[in-house]
C-alpha atoms as a PDB file:
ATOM      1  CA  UNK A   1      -7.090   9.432 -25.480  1.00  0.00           C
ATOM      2  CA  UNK A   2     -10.070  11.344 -24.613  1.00  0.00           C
ATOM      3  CA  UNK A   3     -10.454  15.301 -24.533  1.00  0.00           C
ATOM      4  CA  UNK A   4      -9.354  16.211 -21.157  1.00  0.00           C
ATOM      5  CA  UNK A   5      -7.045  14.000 -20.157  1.00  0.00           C
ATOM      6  CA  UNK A   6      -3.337  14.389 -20.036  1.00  0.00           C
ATOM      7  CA  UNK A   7      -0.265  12.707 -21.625  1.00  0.00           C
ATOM      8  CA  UNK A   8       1.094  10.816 -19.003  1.00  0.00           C
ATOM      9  CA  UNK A   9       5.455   9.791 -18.624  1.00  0.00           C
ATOM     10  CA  UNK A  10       5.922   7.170 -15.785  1.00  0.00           C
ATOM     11  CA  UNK A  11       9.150   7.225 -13.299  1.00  0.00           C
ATOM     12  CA  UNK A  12       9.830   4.313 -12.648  1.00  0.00           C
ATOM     13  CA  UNK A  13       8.900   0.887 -14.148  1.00  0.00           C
ATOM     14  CA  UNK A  14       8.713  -1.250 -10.620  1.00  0.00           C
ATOM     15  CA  UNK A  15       5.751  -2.968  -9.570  1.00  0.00           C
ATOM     16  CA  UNK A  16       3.484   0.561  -8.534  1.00  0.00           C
ATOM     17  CA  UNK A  17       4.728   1.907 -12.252  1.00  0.00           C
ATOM     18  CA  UNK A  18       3.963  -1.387 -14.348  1.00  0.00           C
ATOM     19  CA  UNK A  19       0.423  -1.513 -12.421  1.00  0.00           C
ATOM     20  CA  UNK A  20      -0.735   2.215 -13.063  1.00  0.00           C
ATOM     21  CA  UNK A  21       1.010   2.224 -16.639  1.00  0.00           C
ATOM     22  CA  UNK A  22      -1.363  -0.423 -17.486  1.00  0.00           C
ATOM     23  CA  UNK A  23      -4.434   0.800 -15.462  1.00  0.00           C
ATOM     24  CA  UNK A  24      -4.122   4.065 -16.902  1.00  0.00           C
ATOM     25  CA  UNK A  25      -3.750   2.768 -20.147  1.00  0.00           C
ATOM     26  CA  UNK A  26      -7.002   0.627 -19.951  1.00  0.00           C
ATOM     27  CA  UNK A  27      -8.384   3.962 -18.485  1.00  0.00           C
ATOM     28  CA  UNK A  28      -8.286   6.316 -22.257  1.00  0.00           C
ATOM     29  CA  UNK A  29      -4.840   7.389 -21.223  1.00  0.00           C
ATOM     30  CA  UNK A  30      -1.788   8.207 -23.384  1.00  0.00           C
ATOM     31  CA  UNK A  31       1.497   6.921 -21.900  1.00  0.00           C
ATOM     32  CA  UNK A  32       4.321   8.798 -23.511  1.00  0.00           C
ATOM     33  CA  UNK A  33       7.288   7.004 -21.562  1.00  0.00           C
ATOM     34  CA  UNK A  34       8.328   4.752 -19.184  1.00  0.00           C
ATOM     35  CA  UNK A  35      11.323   6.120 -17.301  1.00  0.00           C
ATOM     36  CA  UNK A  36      14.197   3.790 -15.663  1.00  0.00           C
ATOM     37  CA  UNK A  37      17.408   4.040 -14.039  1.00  0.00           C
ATOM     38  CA  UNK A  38      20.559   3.405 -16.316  1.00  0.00           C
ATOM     39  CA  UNK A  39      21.233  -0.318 -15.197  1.00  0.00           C
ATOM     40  CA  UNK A  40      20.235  -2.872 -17.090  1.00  0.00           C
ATOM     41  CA  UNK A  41      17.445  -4.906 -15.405  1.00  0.00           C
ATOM     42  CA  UNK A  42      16.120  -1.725 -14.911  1.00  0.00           C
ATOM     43  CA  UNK A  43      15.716  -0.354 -18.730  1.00  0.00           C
ATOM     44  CA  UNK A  44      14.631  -4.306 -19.665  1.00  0.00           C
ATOM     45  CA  UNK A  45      11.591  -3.924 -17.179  1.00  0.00           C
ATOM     46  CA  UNK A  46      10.882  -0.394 -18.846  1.00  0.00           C
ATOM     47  CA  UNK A  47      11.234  -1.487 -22.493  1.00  0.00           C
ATOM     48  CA  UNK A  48       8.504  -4.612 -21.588  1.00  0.00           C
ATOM     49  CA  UNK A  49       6.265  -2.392 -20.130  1.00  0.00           C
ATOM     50  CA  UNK A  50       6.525   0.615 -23.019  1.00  0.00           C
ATOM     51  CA  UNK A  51       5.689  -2.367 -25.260  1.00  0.00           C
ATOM     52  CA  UNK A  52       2.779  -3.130 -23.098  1.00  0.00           C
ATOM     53  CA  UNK A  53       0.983   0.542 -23.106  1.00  0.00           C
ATOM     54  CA  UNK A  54       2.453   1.642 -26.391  1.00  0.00           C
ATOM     55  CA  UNK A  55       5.000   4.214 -24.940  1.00  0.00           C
ATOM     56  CA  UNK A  56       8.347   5.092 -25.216  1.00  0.00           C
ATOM     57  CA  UNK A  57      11.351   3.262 -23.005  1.00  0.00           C
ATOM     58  CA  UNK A  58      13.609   6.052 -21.588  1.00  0.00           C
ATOM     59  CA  UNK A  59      16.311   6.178 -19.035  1.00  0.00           C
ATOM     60  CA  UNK A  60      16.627   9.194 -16.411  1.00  0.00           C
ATOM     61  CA  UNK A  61      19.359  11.013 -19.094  1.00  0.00           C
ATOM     62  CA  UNK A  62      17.460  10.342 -21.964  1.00  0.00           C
ATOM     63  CA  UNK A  63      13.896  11.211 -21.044  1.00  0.00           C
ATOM     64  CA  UNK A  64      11.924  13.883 -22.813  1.00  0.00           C
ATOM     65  CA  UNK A  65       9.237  14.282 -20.149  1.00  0.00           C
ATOM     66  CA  UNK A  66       6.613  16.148 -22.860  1.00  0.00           C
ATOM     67  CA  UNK A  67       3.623  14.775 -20.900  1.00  0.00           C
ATOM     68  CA  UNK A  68       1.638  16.608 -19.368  1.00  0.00           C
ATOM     69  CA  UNK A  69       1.857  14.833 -16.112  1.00  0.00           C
ATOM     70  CA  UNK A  70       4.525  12.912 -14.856  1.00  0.00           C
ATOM     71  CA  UNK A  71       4.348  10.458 -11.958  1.00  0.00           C
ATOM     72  CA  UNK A  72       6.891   9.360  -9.655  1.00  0.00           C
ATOM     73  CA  UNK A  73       6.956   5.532  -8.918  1.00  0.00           C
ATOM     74  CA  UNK A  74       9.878   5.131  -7.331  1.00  0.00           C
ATOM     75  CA  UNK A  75      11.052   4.383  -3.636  1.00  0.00           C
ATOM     76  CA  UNK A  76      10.315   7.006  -0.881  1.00  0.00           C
ATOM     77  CA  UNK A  77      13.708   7.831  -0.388  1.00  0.00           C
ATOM     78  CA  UNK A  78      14.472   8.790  -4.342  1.00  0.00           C
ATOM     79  CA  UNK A  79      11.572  10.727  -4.436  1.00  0.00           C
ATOM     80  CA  UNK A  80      12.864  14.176  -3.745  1.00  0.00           C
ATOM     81  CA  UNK A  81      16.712  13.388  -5.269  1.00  0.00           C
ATOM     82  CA  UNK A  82      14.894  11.960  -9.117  1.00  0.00           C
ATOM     83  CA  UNK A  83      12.580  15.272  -8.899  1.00  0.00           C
ATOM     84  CA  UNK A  84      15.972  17.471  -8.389  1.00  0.00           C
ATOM     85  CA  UNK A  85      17.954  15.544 -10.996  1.00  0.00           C
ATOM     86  CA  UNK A  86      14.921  16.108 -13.756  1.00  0.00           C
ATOM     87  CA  UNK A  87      14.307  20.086 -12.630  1.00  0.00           C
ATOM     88  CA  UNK A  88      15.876  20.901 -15.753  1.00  0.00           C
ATOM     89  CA  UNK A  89      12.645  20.073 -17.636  1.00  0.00           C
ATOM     90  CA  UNK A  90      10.779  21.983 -18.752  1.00  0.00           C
ATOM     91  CA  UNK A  91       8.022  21.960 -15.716  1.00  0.00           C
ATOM     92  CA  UNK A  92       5.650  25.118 -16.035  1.00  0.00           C
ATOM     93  CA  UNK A  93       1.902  24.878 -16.537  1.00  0.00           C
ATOM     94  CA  UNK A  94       2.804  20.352 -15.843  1.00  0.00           C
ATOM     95  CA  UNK A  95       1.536  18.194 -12.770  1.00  0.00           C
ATOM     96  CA  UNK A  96       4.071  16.158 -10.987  1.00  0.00           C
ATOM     97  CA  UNK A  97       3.068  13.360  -8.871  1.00  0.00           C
ATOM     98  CA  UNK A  98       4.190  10.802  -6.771  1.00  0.00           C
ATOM     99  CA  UNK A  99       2.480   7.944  -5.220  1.00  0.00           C
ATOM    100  CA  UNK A 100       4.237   7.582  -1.274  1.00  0.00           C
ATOM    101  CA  UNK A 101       1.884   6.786   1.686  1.00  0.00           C
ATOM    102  CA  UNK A 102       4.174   8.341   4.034  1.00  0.00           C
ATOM    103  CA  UNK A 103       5.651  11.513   2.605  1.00  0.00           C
ATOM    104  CA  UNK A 104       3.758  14.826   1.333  1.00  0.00           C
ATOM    105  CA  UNK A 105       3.593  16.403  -2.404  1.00  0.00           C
ATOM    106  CA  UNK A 106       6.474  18.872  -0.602  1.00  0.00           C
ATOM    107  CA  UNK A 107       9.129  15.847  -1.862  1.00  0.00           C
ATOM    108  CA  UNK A 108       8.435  17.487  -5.093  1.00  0.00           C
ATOM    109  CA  UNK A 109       9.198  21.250  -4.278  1.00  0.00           C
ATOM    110  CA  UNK A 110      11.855  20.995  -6.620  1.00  0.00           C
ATOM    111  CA  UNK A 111       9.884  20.858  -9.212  1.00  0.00           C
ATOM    112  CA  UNK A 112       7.131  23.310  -7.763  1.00  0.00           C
ATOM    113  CA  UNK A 113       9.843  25.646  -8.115  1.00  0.00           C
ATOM    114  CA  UNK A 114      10.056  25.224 -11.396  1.00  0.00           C
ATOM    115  CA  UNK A 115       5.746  26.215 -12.002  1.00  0.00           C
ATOM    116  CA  UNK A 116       4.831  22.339 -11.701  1.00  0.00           C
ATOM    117  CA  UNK A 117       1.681  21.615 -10.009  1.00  0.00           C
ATOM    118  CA  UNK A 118       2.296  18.861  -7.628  1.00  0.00           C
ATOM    119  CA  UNK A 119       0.445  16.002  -5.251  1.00  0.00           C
ATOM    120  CA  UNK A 120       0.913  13.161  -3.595  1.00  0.00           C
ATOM    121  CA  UNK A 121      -1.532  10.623  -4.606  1.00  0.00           C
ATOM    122  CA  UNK A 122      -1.145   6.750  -2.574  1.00  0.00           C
ATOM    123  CA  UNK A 123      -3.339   3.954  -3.801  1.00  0.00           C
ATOM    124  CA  UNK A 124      -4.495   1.693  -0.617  1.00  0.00           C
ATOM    125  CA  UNK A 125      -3.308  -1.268  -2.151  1.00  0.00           C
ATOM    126  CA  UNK A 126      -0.373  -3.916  -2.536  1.00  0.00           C
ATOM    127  CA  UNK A 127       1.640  -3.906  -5.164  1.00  0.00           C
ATOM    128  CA  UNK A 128       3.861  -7.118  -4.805  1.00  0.00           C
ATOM    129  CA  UNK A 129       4.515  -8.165  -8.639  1.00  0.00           C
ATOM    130  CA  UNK A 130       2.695 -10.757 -10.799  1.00  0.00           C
ATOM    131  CA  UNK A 131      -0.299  -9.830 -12.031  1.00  0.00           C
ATOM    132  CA  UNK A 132      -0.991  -6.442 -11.070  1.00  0.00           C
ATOM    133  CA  UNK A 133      -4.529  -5.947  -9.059  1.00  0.00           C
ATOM    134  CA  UNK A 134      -7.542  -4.185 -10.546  1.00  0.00           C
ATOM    135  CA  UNK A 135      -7.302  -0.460  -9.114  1.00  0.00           C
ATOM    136  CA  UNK A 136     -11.290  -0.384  -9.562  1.00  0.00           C
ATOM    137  CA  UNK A 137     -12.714   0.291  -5.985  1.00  0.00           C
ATOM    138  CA  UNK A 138      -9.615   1.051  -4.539  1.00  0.00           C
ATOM    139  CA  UNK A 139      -9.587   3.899  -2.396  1.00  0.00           C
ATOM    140  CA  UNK A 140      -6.706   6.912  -3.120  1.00  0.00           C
ATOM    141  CA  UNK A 141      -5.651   9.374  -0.621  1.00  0.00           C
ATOM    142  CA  UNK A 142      -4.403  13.044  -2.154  1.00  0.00           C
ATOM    143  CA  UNK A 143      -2.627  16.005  -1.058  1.00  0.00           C
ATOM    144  CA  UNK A 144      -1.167  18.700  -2.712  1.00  0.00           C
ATOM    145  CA  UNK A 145      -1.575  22.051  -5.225  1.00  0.00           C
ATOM    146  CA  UNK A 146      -5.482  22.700  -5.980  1.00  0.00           C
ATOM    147  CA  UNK A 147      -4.751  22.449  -9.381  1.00  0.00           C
ATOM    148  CA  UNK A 148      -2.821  18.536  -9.297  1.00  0.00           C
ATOM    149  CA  UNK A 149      -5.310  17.312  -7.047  1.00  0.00           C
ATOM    150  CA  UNK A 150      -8.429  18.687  -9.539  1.00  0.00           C
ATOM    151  CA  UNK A 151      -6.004  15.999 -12.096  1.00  0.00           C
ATOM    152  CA  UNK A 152      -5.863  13.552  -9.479  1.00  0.00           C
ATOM    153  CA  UNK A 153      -9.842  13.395  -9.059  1.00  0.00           C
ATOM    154  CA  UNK A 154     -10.541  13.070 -12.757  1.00  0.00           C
ATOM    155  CA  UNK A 155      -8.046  10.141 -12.857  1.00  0.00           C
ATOM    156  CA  UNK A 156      -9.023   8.455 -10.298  1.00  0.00           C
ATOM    157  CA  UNK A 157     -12.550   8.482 -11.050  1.00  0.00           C
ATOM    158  CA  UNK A 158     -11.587   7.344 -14.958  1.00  0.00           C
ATOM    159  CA  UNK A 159      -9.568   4.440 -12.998  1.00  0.00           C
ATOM    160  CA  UNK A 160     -12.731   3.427 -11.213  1.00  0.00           C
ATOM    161  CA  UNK A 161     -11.831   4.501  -7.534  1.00  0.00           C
ATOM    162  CA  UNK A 162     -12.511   6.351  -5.339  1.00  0.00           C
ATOM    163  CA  UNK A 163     -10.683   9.654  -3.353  1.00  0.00           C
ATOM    164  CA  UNK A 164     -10.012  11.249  -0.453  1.00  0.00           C
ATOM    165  CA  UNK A 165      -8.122  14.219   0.941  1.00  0.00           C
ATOM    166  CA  UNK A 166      -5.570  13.777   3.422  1.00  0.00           C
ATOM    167  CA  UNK A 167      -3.700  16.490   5.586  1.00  0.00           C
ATOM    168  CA  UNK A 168       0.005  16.886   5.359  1.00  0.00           C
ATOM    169  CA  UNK A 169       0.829  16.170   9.140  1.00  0.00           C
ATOM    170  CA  UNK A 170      -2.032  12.869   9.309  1.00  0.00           C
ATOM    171  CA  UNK A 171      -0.092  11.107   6.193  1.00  0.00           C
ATOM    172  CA  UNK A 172       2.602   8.693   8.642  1.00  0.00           C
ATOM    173  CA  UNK A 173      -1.005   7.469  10.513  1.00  0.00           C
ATOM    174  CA  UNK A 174      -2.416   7.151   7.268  1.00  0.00           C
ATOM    175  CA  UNK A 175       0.648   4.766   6.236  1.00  0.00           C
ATOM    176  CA  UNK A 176       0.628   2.998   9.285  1.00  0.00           C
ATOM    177  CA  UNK A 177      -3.540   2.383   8.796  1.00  0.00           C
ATOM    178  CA  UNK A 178      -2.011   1.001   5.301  1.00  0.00           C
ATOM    179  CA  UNK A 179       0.732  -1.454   6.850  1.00  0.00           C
ATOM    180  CA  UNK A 180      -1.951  -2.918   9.218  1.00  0.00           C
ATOM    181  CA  UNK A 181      -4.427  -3.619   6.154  1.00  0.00           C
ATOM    182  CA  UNK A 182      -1.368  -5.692   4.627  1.00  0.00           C
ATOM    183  CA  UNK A 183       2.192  -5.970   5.117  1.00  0.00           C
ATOM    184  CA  UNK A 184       1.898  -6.420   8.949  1.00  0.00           C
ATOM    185  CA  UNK A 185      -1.458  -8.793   8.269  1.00  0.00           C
ATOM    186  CA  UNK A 186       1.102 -11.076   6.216  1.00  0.00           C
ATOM    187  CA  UNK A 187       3.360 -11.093   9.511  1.00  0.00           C
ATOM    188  CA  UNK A 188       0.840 -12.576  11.414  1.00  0.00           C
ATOM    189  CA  UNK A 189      -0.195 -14.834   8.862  1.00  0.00           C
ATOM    190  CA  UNK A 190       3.117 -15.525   9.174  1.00  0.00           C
ATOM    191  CA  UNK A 191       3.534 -16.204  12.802  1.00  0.00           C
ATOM    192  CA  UNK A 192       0.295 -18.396  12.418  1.00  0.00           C
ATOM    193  CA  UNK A 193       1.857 -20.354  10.161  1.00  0.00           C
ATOM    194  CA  UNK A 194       5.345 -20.589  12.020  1.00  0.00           C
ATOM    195  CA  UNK A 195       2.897 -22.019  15.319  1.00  0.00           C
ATOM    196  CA  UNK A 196       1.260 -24.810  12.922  1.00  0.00           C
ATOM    197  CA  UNK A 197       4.440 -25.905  11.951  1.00  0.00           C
ATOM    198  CA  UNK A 198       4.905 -26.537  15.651  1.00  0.00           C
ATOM    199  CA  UNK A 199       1.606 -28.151  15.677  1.00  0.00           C
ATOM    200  CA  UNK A 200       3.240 -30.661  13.455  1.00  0.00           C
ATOM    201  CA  UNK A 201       0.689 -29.266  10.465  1.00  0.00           C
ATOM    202  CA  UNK A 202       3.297 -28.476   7.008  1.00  0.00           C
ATOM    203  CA  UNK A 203       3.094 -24.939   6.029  1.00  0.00           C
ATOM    204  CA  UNK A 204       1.212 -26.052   2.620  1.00  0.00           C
ATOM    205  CA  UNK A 205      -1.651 -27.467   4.670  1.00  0.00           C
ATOM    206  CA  UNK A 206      -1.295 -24.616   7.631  1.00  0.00           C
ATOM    207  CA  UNK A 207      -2.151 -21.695   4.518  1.00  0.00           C
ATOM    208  CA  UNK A 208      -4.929 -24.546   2.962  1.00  0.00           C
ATOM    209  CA  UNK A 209      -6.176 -24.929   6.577  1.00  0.00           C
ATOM    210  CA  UNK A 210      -6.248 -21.122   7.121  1.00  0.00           C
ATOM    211  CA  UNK A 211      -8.127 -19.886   4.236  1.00  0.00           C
ATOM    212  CA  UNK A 212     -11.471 -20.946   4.722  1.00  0.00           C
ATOM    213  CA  UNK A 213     -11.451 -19.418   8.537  1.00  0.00           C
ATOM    214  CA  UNK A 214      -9.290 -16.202   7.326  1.00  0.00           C
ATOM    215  CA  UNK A 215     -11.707 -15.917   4.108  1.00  0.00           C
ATOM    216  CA  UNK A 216     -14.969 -15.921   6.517  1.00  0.00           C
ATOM    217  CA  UNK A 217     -13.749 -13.730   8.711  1.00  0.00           C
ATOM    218  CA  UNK A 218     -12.921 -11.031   6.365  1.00  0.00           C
ATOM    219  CA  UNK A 219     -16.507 -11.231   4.937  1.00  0.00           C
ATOM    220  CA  UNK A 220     -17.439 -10.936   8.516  1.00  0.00           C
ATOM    221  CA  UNK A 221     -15.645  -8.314   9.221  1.00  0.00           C
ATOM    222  CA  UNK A 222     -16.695  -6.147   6.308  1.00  0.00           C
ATOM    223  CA  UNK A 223     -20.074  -7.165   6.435  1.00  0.00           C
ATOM    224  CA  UNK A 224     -20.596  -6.302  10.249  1.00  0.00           C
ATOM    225  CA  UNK A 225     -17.735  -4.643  11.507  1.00  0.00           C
ATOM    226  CA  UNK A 226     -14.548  -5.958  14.032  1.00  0.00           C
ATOM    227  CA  UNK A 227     -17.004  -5.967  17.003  1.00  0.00           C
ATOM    228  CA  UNK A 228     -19.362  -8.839  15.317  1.00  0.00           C
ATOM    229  CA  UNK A 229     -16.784 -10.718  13.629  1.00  0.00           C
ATOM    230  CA  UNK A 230     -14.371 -11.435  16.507  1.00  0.00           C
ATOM    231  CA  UNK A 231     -14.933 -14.987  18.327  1.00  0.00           C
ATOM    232  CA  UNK A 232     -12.586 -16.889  20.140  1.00  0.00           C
ATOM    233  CA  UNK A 233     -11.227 -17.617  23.896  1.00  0.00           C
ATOM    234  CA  UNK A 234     -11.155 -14.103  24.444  1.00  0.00           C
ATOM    235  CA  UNK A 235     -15.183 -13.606  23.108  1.00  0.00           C
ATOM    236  CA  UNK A 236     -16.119 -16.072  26.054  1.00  0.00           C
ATOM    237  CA  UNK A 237     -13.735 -15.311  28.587  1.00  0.00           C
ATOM    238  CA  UNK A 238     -11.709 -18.738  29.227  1.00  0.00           C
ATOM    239  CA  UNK A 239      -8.898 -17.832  30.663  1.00  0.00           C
ATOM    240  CA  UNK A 240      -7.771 -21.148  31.533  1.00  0.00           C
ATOM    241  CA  UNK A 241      -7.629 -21.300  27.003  1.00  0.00           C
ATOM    242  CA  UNK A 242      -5.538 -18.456  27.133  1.00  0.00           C
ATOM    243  CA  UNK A 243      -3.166 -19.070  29.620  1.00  0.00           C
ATOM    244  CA  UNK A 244      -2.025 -22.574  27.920  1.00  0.00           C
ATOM    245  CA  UNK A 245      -2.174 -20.446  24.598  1.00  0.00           C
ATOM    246  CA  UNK A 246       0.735 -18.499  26.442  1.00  0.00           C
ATOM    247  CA  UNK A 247       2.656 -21.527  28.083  1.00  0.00           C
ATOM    248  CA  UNK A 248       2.474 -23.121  24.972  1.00  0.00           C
ATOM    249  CA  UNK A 249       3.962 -20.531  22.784  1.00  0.00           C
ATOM    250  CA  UNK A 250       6.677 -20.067  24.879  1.00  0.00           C
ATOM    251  CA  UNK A 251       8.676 -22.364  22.772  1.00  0.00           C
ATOM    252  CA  UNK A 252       8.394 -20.519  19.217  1.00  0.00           C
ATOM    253  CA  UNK A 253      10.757 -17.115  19.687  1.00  0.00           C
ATOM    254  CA  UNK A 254       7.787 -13.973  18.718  1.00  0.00           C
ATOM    255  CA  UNK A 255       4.654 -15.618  18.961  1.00  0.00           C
ATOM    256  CA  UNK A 256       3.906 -15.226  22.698  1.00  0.00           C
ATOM    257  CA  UNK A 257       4.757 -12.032  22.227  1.00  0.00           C
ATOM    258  CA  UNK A 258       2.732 -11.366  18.867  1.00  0.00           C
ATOM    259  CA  UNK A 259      -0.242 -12.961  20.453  1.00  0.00           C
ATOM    260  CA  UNK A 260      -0.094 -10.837  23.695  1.00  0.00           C
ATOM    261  CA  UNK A 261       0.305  -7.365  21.795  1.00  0.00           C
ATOM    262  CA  UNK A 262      -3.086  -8.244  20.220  1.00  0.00           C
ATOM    263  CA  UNK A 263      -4.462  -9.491  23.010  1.00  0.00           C
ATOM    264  CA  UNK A 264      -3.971  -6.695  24.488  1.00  0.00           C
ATOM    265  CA  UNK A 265      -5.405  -4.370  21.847  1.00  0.00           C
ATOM    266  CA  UNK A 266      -8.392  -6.633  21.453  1.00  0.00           C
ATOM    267  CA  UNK A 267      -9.027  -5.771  25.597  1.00  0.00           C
ATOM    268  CA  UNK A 268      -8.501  -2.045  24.582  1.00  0.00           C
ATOM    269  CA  UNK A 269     -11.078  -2.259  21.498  1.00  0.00           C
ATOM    270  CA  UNK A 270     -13.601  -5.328  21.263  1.00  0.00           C
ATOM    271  CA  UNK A 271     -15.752  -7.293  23.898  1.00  0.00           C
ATOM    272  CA  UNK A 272     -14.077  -9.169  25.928  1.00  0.00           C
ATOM    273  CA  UNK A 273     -15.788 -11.288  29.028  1.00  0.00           C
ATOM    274  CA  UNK A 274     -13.588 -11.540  31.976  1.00  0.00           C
ATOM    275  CA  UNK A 275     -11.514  -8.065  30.914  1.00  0.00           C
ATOM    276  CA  UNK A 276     -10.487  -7.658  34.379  1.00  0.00           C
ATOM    277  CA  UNK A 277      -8.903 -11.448  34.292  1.00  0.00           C
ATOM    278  CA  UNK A 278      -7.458 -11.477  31.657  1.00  0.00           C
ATOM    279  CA  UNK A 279      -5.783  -7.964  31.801  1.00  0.00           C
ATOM    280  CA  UNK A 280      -3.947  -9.246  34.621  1.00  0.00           C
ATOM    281  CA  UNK A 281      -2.393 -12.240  32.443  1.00  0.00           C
ATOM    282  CA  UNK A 282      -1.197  -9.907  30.148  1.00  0.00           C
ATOM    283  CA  UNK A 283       0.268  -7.462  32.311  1.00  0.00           C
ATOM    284  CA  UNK A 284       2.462 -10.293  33.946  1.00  0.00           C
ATOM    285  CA  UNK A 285       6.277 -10.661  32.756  1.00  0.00           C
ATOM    286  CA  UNK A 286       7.014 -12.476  29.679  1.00  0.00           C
END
């Protein structure tokens, strides 16, 4: 560990905790423990993951917390209840952290009572198990005490990424930015999918059919923006496309109605030809 940087005990050994223990690890950083809930598949992931970054395996009643920092990786919802069952700790002149998209660094006030310097600090990135992804490029928002988020910069910057400040009240649109960049991406992958199958294509060959068109329009997308990247029936105005896109997705429950909501948005934010058309299509009943 290099001068400067702090001890750090991790809450939580899920699939945020394993990927930041390890990151931070690879970073010059001293892991002191990995902290778990008292069940048992719980304490098994912490002990693999102690192994893994040389730390100590602890449960919530056992843990020591001497760290300098201590970061929360656990659900939103057990935030603010696992800060109030560890007050006891010994908290002054520490930095508490957790890593929620949605909620502030006032989850921890508990523990801001107790002289802890606290943040919020949320990765942009998926955390779905496996191999954990590289955190180098990925962008962190932070909120929180001047102190924590002076911490948050140095860490982030040793992790390779890169930082932002976000304001208390802008941190649900923030999220939602977040589940539109994945979780709600994966839906309509999803729904894409589900319509292939329909197609009579097998879902193996609908996600091998689908990831040479979604893989070059990503690099489209981030190499000239949404504007230049998006093509289609809606790019060229053929309405007659659209309206036996609609008839014929009638038949799968959600998709006519998936493919309308971004239709519409598309009329609302890229070039469309034949706006005024086509506006009328979607404005009919379902």
């Amino acid at each position: 560990m290099s001068p400067g940087k702090p001890s750090i005990a991790i809450i939580g050994p899920g699939n945020l905790g394993s990927a930041l223990a390890l990151a931070l690890a690879q970073g010059g950083y001293k892991i002191t423990e990995i902290v778990s809930r008292e069940q048992r598949a719980s304490q098994e992931r912490a002990r693999a993951l102690a192994r893994r970054v040389g730390a100590r395996a602890a449960t919530v009643s056992s843990a020591r917390l001497e760290a300098g920092l201590v970061w929360f990786c656990v659900n939103d919802g057990a935030i603010a209840s696992s800060a109030r069952e560890l007050a006891s700790a010994g908290w002054k002149g520490k930095i508490a952290l957790h890593s929620s998209g949605a909620l502030t660094s006032d989850e921890l006030r508990a523990l801001r009572r107790r002289s802890a310097a606290v943040a919020s600090l949320h990765p942009m990135m998926t955390f779905t198990g496996g191999t954990p992804p590289s955190l180098k490029g990925v962008v962190f928002a932070v909120e929180g005490d001047a102190a924590a988020v002076g911490v948050c910069r140095r860490i982030v910057r040793d992790l390779g990424g890169a930082i932002f400040t976000i304001a208390k009240k802008k941190k649900p649109l923030y999220h939602a930015w977040g589940a539109f960049a994945s979780p709600l991406l994966v839906s309509g992958l999803a729904v894409a999918e589900g319509i292939a199958a329909r197609a009579g294509v097998e879902r193996a060959w609908a996600r091998r059919g689908m990831k040479p068109i979604i893989r070059q329009t990503l690099e489209n997308y981030f190499a000239q923006g949404a504007a230049a990247a998006f093509s289609g029936p809606l790019v060229r105005g053929d309405v007659t496309t659209v309206q036996k896109h609609l008839r014929a997705l009638r038949q799968i429950p959600g998709a006519r109605e998936t493919y309308l909501a971004l239709a519409r948005a598309a009329l609302q934010n890229l070039p469309v030809r034949n706006r005024k058309a086509l506006g009328k299509i979607f404005q009919r009943k379902q």
